[in-house]
N, C-alpha and C. Protein backbone atom coordinates (compact mmCIF):
# COMPACT_ATOMS: atom_id res chain seq x y z
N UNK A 1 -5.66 -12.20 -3.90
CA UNK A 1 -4.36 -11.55 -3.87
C UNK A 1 -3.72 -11.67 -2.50
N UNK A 2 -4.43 -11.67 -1.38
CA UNK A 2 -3.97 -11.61 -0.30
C UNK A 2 -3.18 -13.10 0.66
N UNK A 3 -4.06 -13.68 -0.25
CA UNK A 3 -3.97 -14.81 0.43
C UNK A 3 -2.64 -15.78 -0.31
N UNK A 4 -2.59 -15.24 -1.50
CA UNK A 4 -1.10 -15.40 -2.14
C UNK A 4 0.12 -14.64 -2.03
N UNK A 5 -0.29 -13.54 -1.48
CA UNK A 5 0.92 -12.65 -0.87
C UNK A 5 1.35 -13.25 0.60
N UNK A 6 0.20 -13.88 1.19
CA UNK A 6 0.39 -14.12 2.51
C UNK A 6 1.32 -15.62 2.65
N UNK A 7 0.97 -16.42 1.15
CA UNK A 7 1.94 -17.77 1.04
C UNK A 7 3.19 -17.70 0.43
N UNK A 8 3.13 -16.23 0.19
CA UNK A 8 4.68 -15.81 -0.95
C UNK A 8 5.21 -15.98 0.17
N UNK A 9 4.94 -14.86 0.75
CA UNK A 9 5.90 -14.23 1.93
C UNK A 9 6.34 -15.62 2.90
N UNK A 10 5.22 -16.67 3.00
CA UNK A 10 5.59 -17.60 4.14
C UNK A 10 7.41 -18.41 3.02
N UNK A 11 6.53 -18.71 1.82
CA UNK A 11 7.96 -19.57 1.17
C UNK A 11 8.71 -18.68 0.66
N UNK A 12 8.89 -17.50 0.51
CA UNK A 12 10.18 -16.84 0.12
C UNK A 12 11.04 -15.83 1.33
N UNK A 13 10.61 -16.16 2.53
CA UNK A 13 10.89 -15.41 3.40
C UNK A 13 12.25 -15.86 3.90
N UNK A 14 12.54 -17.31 3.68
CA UNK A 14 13.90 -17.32 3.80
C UNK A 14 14.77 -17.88 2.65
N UNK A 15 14.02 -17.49 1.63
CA UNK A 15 15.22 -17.59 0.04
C UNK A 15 16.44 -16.60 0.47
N UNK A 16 17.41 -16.41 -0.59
CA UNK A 16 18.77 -16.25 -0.25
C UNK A 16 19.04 -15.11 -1.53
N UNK A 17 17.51 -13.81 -1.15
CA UNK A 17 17.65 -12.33 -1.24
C UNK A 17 17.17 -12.64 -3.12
N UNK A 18 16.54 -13.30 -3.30
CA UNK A 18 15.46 -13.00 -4.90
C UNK A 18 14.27 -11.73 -4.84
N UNK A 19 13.78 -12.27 -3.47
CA UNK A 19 12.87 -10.90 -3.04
C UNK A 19 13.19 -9.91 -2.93
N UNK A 20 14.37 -9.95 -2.36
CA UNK A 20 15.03 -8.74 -2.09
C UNK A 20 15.62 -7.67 -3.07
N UNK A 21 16.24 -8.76 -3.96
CA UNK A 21 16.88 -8.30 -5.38
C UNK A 21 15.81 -7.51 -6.42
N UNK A 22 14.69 -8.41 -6.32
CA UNK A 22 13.19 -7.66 -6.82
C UNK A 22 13.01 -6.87 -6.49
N UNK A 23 13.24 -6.18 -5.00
CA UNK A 23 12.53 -4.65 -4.62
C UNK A 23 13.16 -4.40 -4.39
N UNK A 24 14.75 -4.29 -4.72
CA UNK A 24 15.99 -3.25 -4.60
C UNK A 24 15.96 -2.75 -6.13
N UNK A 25 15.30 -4.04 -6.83
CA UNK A 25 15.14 -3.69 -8.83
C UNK A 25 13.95 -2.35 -8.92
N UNK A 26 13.26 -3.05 -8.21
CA UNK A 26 11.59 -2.08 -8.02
C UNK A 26 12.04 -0.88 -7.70
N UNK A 27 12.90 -0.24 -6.50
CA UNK A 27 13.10 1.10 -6.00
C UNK A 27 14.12 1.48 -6.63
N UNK A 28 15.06 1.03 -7.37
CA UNK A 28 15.89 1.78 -8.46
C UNK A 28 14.93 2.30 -9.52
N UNK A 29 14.48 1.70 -10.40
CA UNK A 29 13.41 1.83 -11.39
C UNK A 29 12.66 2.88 -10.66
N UNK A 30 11.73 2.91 -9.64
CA UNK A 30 11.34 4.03 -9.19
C UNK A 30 12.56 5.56 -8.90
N UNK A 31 13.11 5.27 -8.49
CA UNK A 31 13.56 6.63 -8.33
C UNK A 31 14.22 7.28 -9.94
N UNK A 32 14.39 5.99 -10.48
CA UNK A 32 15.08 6.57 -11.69
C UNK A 32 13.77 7.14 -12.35
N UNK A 33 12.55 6.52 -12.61
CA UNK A 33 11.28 7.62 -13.14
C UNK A 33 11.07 8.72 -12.24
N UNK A 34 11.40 8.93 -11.04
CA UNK A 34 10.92 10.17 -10.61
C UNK A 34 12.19 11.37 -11.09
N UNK A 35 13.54 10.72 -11.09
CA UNK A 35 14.35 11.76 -11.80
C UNK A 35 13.56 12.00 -13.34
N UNK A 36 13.08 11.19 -14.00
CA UNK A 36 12.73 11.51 -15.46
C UNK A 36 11.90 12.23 -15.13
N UNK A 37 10.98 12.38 -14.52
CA UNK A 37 9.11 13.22 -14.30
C UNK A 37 9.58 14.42 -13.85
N UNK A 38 10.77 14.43 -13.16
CA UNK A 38 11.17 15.49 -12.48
C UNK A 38 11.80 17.10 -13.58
N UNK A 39 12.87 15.79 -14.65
CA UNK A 39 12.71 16.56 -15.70
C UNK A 39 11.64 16.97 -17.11
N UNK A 40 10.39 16.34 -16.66
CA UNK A 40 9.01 16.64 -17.38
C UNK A 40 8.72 15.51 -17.97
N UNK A 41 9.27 13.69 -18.13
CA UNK A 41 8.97 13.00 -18.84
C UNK A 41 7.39 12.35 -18.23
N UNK A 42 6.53 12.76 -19.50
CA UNK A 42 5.24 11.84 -19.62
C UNK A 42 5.31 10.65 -19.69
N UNK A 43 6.12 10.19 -20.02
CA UNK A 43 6.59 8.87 -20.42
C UNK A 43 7.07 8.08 -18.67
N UNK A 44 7.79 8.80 -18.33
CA UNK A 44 8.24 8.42 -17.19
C UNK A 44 7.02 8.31 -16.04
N UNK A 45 6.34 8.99 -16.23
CA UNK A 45 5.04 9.06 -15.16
C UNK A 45 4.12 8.32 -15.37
N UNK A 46 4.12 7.73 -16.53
CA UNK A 46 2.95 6.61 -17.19
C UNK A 46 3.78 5.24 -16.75
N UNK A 47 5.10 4.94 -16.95
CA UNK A 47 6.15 3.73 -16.46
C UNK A 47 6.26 4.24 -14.52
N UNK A 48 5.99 4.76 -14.14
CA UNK A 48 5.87 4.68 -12.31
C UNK A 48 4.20 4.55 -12.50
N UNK A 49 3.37 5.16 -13.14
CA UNK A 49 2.03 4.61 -13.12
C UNK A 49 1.77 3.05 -12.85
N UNK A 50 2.38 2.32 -13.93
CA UNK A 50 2.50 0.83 -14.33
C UNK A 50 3.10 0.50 -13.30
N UNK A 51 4.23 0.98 -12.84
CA UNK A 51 5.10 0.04 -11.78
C UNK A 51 4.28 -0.14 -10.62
N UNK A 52 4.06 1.32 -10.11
CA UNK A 52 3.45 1.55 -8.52
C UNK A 52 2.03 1.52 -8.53
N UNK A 53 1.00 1.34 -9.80
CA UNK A 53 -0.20 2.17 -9.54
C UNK A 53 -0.84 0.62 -8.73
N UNK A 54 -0.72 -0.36 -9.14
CA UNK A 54 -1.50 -1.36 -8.40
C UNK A 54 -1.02 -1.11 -7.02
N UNK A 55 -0.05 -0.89 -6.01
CA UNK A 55 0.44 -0.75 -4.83
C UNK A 55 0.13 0.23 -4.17
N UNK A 56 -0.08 1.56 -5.30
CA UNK A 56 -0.69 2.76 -4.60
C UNK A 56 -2.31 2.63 -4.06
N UNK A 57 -2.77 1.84 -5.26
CA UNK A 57 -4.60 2.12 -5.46
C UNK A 57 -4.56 0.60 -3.96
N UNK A 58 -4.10 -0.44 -3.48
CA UNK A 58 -4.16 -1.01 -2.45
C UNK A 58 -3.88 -0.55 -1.31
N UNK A 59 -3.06 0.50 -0.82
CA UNK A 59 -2.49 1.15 -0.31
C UNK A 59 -3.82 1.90 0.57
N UNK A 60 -4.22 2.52 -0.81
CA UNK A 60 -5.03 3.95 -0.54
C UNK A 60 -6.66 2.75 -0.13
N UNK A 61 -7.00 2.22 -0.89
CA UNK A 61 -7.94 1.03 -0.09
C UNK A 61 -7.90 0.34 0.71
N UNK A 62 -6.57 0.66 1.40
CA UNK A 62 -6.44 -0.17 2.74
C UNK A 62 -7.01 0.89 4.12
N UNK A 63 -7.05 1.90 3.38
CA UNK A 63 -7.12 3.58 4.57
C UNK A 63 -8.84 3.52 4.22
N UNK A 64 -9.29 3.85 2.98
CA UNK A 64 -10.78 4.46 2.84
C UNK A 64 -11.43 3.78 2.75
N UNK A 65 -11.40 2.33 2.46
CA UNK A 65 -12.22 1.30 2.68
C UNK A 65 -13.27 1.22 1.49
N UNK A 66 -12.76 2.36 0.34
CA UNK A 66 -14.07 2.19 -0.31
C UNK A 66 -13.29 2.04 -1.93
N UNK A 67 -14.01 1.37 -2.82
CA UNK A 67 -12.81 1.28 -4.15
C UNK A 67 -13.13 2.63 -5.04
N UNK A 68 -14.45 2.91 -5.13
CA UNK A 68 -13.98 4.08 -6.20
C UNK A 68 -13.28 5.41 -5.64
N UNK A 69 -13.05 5.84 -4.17
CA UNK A 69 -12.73 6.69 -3.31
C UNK A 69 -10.88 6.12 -3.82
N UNK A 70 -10.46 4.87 -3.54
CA UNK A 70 -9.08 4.61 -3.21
C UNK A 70 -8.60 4.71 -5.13
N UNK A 71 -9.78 4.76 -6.07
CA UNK A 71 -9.23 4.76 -7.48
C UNK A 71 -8.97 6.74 -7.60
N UNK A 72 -10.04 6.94 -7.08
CA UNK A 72 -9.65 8.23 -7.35
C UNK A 72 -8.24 9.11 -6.75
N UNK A 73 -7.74 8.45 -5.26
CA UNK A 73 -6.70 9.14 -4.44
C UNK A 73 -5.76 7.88 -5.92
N UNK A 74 -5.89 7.50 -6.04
CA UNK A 74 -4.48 6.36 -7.04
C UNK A 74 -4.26 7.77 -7.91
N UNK A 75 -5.35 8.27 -8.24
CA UNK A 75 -5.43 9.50 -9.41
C UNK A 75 -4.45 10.41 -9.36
N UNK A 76 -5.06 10.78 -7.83
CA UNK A 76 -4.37 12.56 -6.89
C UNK A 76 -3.08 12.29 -6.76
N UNK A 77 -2.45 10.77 -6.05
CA UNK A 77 -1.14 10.66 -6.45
C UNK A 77 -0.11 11.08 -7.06
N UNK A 78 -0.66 10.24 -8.69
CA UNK A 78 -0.02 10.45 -10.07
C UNK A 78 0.10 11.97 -10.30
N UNK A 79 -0.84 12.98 -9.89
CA UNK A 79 -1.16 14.22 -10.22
C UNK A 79 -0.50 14.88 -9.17
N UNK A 80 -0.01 14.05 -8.12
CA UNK A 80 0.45 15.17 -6.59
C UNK A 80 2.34 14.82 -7.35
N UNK A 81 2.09 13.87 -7.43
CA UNK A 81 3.79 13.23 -8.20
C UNK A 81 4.42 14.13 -9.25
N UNK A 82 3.48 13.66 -10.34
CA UNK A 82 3.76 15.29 -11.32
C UNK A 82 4.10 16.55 -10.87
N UNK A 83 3.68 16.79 -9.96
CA UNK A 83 3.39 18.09 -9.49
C UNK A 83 4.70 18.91 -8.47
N UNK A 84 5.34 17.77 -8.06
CA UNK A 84 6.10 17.41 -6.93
C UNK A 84 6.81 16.52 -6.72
N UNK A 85 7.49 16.10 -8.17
CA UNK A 85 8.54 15.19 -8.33
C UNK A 85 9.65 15.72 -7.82
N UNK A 86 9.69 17.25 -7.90
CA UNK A 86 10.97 18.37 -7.66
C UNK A 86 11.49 17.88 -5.95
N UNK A 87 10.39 18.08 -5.08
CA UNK A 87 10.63 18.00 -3.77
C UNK A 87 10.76 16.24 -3.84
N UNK A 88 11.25 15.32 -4.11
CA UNK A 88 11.84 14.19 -3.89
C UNK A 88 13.30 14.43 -4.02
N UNK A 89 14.15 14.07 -2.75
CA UNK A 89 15.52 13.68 -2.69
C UNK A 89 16.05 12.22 -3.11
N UNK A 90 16.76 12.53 -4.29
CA UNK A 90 17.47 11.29 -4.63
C UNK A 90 17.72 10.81 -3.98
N UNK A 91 18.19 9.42 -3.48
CA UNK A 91 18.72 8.60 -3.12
C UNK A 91 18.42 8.33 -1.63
N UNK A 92 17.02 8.99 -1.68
CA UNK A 92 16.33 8.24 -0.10
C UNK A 92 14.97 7.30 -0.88
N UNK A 93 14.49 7.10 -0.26
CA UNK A 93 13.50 5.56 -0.54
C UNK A 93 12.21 6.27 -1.58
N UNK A 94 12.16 5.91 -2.95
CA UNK A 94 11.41 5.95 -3.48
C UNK A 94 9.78 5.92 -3.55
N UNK A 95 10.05 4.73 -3.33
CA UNK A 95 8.52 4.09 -3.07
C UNK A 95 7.76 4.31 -1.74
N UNK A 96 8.79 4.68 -0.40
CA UNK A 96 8.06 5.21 0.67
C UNK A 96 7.91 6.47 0.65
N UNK A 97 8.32 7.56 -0.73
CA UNK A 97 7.74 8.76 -0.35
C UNK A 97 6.61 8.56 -1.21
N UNK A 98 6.74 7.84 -2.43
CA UNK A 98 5.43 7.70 -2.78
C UNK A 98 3.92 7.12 -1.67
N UNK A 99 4.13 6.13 -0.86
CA UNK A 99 3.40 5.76 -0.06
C UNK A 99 3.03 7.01 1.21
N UNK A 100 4.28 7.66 1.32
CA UNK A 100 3.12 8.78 2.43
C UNK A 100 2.47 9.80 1.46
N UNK A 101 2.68 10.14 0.19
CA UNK A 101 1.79 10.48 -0.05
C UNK A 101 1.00 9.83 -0.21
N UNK A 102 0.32 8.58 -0.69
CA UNK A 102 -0.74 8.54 -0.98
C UNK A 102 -1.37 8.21 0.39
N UNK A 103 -1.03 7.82 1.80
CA UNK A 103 -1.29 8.33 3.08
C UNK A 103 -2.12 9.33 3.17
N UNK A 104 -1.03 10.10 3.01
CA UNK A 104 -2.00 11.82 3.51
C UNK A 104 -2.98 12.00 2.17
N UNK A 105 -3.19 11.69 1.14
CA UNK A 105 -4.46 11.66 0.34
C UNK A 105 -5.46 11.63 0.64
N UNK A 106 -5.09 9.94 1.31
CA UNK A 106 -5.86 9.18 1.67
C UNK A 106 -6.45 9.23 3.00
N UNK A 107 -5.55 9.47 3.86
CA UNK A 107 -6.48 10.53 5.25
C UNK A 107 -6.95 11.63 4.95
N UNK A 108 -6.90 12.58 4.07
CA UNK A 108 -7.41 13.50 3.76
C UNK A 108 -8.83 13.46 3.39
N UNK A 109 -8.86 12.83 2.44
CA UNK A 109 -9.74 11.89 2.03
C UNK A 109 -10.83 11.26 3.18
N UNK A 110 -10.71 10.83 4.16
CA UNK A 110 -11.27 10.53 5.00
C UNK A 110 -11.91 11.59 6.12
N UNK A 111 -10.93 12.36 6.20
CA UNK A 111 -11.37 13.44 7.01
C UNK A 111 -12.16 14.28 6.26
N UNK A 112 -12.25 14.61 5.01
CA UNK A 112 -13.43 15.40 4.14
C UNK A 112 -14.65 14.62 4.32
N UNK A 113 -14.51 13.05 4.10
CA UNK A 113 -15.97 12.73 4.42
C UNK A 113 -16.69 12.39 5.08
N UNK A 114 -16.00 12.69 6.46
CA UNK A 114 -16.33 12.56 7.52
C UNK A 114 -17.13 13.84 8.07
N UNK A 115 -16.61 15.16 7.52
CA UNK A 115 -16.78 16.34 8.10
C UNK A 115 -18.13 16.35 7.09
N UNK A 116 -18.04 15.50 5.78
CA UNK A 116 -19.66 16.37 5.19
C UNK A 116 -20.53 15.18 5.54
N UNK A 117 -20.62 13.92 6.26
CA UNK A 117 -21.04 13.15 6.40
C UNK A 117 -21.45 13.21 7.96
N UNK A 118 -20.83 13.47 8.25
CA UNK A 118 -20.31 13.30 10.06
C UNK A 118 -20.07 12.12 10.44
N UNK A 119 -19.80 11.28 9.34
CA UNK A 119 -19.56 9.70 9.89
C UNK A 119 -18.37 9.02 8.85
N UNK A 120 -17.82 8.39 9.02
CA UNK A 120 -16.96 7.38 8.21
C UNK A 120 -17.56 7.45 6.97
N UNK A 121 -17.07 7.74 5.63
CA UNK A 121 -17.81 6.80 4.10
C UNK A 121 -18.20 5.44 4.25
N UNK A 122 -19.72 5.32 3.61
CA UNK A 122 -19.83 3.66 3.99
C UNK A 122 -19.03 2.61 2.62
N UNK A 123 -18.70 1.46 2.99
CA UNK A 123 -18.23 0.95 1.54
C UNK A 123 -19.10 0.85 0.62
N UNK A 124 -18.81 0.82 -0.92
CA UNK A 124 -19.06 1.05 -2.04
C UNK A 124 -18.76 -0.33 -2.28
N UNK A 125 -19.53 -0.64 -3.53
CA UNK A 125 -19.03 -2.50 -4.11
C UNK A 125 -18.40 -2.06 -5.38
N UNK A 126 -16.69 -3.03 -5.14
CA UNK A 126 -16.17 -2.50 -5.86
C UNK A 126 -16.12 -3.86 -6.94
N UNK A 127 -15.34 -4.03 -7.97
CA UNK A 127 -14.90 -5.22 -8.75
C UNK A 127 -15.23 -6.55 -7.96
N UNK A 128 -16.52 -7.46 -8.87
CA UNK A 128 -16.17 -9.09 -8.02
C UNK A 128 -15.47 -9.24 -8.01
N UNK A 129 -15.39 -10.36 -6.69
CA UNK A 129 -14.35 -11.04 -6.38
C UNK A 129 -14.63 -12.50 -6.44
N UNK A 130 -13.49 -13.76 -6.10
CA UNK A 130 -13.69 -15.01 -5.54
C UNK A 130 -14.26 -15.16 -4.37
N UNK A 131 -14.95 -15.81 -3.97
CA UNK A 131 -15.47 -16.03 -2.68
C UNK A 131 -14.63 -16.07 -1.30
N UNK A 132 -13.34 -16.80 -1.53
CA UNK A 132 -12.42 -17.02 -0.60
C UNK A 132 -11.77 -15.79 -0.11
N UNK A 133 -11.48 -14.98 -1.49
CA UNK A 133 -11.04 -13.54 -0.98
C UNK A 133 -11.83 -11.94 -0.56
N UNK A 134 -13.02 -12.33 -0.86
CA UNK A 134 -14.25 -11.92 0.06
C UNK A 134 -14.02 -12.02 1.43
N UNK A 135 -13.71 -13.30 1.96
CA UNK A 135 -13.73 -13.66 3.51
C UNK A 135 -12.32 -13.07 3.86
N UNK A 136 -11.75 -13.07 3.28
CA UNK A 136 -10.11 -12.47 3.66
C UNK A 136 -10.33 -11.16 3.71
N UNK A 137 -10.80 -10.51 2.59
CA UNK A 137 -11.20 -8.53 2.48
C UNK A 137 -12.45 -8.23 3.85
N UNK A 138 -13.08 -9.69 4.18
CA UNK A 138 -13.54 -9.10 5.29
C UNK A 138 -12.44 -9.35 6.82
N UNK A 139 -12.09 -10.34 6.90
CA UNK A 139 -11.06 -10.46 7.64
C UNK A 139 -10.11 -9.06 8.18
N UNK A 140 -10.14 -8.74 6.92
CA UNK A 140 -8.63 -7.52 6.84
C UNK A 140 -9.80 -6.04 7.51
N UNK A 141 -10.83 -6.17 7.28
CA UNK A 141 -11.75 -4.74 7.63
C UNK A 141 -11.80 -4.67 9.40
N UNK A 142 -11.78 -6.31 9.39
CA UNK A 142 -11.99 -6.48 11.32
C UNK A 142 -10.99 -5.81 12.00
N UNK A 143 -9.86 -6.21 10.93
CA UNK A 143 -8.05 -5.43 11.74
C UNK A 143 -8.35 -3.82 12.21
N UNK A 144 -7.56 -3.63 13.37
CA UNK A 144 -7.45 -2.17 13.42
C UNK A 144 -7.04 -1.79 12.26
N UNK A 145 -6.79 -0.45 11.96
CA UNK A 145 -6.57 0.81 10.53
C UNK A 145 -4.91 0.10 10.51
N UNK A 146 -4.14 0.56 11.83
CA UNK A 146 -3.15 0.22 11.56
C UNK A 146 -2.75 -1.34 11.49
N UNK A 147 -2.81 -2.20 11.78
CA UNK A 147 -2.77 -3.46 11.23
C UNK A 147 -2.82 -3.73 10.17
N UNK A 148 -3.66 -3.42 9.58
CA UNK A 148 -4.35 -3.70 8.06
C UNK A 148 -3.62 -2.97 7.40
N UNK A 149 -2.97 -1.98 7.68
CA UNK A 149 -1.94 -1.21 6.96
C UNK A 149 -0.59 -1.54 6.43
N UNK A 150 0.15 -1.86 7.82
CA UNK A 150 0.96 -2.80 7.83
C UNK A 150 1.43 -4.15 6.46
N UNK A 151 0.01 -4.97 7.01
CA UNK A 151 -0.25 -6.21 6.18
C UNK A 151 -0.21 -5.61 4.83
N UNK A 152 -1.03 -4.71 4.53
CA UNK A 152 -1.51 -4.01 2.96
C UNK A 152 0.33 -3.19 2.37
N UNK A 153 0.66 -2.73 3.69
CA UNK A 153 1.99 -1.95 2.47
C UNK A 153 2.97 -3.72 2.13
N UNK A 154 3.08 -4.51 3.45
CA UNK A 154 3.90 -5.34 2.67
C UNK A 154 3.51 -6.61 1.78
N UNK A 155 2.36 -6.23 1.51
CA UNK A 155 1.45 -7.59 0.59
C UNK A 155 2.19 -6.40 -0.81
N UNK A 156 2.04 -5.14 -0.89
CA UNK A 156 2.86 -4.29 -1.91
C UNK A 156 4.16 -4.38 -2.09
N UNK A 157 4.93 -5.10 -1.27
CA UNK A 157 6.53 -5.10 -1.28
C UNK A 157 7.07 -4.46 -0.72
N UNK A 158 6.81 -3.37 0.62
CA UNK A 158 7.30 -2.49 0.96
C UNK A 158 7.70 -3.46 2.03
N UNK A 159 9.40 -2.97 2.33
CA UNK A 159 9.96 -3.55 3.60
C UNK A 159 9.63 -3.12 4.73
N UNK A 160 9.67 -3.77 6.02
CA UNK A 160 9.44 -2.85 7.36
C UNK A 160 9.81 -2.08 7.35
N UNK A 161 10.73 -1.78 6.81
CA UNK A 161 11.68 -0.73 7.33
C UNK A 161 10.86 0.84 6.80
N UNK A 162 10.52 0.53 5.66
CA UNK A 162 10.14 1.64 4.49
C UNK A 162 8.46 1.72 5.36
N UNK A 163 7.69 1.05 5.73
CA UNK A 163 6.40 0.95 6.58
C UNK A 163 7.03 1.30 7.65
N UNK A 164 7.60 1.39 8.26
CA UNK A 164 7.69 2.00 9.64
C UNK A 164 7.80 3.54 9.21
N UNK A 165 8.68 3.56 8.44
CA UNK A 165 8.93 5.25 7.79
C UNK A 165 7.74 5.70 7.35
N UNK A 166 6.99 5.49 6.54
CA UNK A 166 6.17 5.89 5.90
C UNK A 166 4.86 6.12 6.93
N UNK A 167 4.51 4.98 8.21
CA UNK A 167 3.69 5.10 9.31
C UNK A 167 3.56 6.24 10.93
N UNK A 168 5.03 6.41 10.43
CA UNK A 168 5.48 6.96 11.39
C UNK A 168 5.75 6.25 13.17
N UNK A 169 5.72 5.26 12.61
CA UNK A 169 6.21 4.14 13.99
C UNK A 169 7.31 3.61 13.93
N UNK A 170 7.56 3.14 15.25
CA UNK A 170 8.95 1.97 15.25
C UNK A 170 9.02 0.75 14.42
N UNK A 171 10.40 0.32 14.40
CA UNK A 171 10.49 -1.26 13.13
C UNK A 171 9.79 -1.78 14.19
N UNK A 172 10.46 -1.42 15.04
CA UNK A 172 9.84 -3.27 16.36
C UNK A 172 8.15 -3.25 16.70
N UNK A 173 7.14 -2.19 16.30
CA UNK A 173 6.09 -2.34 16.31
C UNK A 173 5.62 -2.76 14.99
N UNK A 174 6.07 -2.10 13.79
CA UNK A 174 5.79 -2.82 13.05
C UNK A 174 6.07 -4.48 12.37
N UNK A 175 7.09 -4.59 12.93
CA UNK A 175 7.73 -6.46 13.15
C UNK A 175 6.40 -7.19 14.23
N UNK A 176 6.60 -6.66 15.18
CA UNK A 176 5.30 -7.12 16.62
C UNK A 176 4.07 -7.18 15.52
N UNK A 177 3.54 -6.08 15.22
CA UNK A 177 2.12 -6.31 14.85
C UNK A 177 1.94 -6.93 13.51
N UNK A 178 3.13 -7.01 12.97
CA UNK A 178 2.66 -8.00 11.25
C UNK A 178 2.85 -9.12 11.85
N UNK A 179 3.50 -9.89 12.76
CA UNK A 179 3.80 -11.22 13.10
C UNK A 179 2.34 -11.39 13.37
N UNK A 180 1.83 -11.10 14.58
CA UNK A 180 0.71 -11.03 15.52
C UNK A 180 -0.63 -10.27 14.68
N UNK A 181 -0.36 -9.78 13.69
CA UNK A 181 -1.71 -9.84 12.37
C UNK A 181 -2.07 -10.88 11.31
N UNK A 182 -0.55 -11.64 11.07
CA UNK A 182 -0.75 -12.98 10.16
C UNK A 182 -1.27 -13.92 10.82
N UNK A 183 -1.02 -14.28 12.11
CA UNK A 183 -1.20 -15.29 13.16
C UNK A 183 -2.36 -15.24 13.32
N UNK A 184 -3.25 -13.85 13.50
CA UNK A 184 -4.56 -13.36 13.78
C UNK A 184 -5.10 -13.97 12.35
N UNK A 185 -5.29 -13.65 11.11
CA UNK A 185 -5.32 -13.92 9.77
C UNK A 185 -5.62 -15.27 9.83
N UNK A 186 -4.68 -16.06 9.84
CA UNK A 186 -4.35 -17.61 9.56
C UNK A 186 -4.97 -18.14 10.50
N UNK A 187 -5.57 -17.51 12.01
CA UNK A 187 -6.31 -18.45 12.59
C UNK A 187 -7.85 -18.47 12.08
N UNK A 188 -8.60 -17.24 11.84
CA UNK A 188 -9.60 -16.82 11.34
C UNK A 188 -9.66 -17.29 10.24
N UNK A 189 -8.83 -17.53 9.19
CA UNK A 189 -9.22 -18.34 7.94
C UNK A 189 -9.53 -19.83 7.82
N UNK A 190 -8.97 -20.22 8.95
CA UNK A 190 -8.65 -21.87 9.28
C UNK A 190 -10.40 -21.97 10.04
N UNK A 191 -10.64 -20.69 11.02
CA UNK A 191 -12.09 -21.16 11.52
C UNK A 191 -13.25 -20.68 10.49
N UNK A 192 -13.09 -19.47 9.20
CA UNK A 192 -13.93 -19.46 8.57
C UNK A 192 -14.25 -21.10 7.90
N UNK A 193 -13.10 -21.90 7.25
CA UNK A 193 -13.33 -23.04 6.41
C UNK A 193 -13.98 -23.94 7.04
């Protein structure tokens, strides 16, 4: 997955706004299910399930490092969403309030098992994989937290702009460190082969 997000992005990065049009389609559709959930639709929370849940559950495995830990915060999400569709303001960014929550889940999450552990959760083996993207999922573990974050919200579609918001950093650090994380990436893959 990564390694095709990482060749999307190289050839569609200067198309003439298809990508763009896609995740301006993506965050309408989202906010329009959180108005539905907001007024109680099940229906609506099962269609943002489908839309966002692969982006959330990567998201949240980009923070805990472990897959059945990042399936379960995908869970708390859906259930913090339900719960708290009310406190979403229309017509600010959809998908990045979905992403800090599943953030603070997901640090939460970390900080519980740290405190009954006294150490980091160790990884769990989650779904095989291909071999090639083995070396990439290890690649991405070497990155600092925030690096790998970065890379992980926009391999999801999230713009800088919406990752800087959601990180709580500047665009221009997050522009600096995705340039200078792919570069890092693409050299390490070229010396794994």
């Amino acid at each position: 997955m990564f390694i095709f997000t990482l060749t999307l992005y190289d050839s569609c990065r200067n198309e003439d706004g298809g990508v763009r049009a896609a995740r301006a389609e993506e965050e309408k559709k989202a906010e329009t299910l959180l108005a539905e959930i907001t007024a109680g639709s099940r229906e609506a929370l099962s269609g943002l399930y489908e839309l966002m849940g692969g982006q959330v559950y990567g998201y949240a495995l980009s923070i805990v490092k472990n897959h059945h830990e990042a399936q379960d915060i995908q869970q708390d999400v859906f259930v913090k969403i339900w719960s708290c569709a009310g406190q979403y303001r229309p017509g600010t960014k959809a998908r990045a309030w979905i992403y800090t929550i599943t953030k603070n889940l997901s640090l939460t999450s970390l900080r519980k098992s740290s405190r009954v552990s006294g150490q980091m959760p160790p990884e769990q083996a989650g779904p095989e994989e291909p071999p090639r993207s083995g070396v990439l999922k290890m690649l991405l573990e070497e990155l600092p937290r925030k690096e790998r974050q970065i890379v992980m919200l926009h391999a999801m579609g999230a713009k800088h702009r919406e990752t800087a918001q959601v990180m709580g950093i500047p665009l221009a650090t997050v522009l600096s460190k995705y340039a200078r994380t792919l570069k890092k990436l693409r050299k390490r893959l070229e010396e794994e082969e």
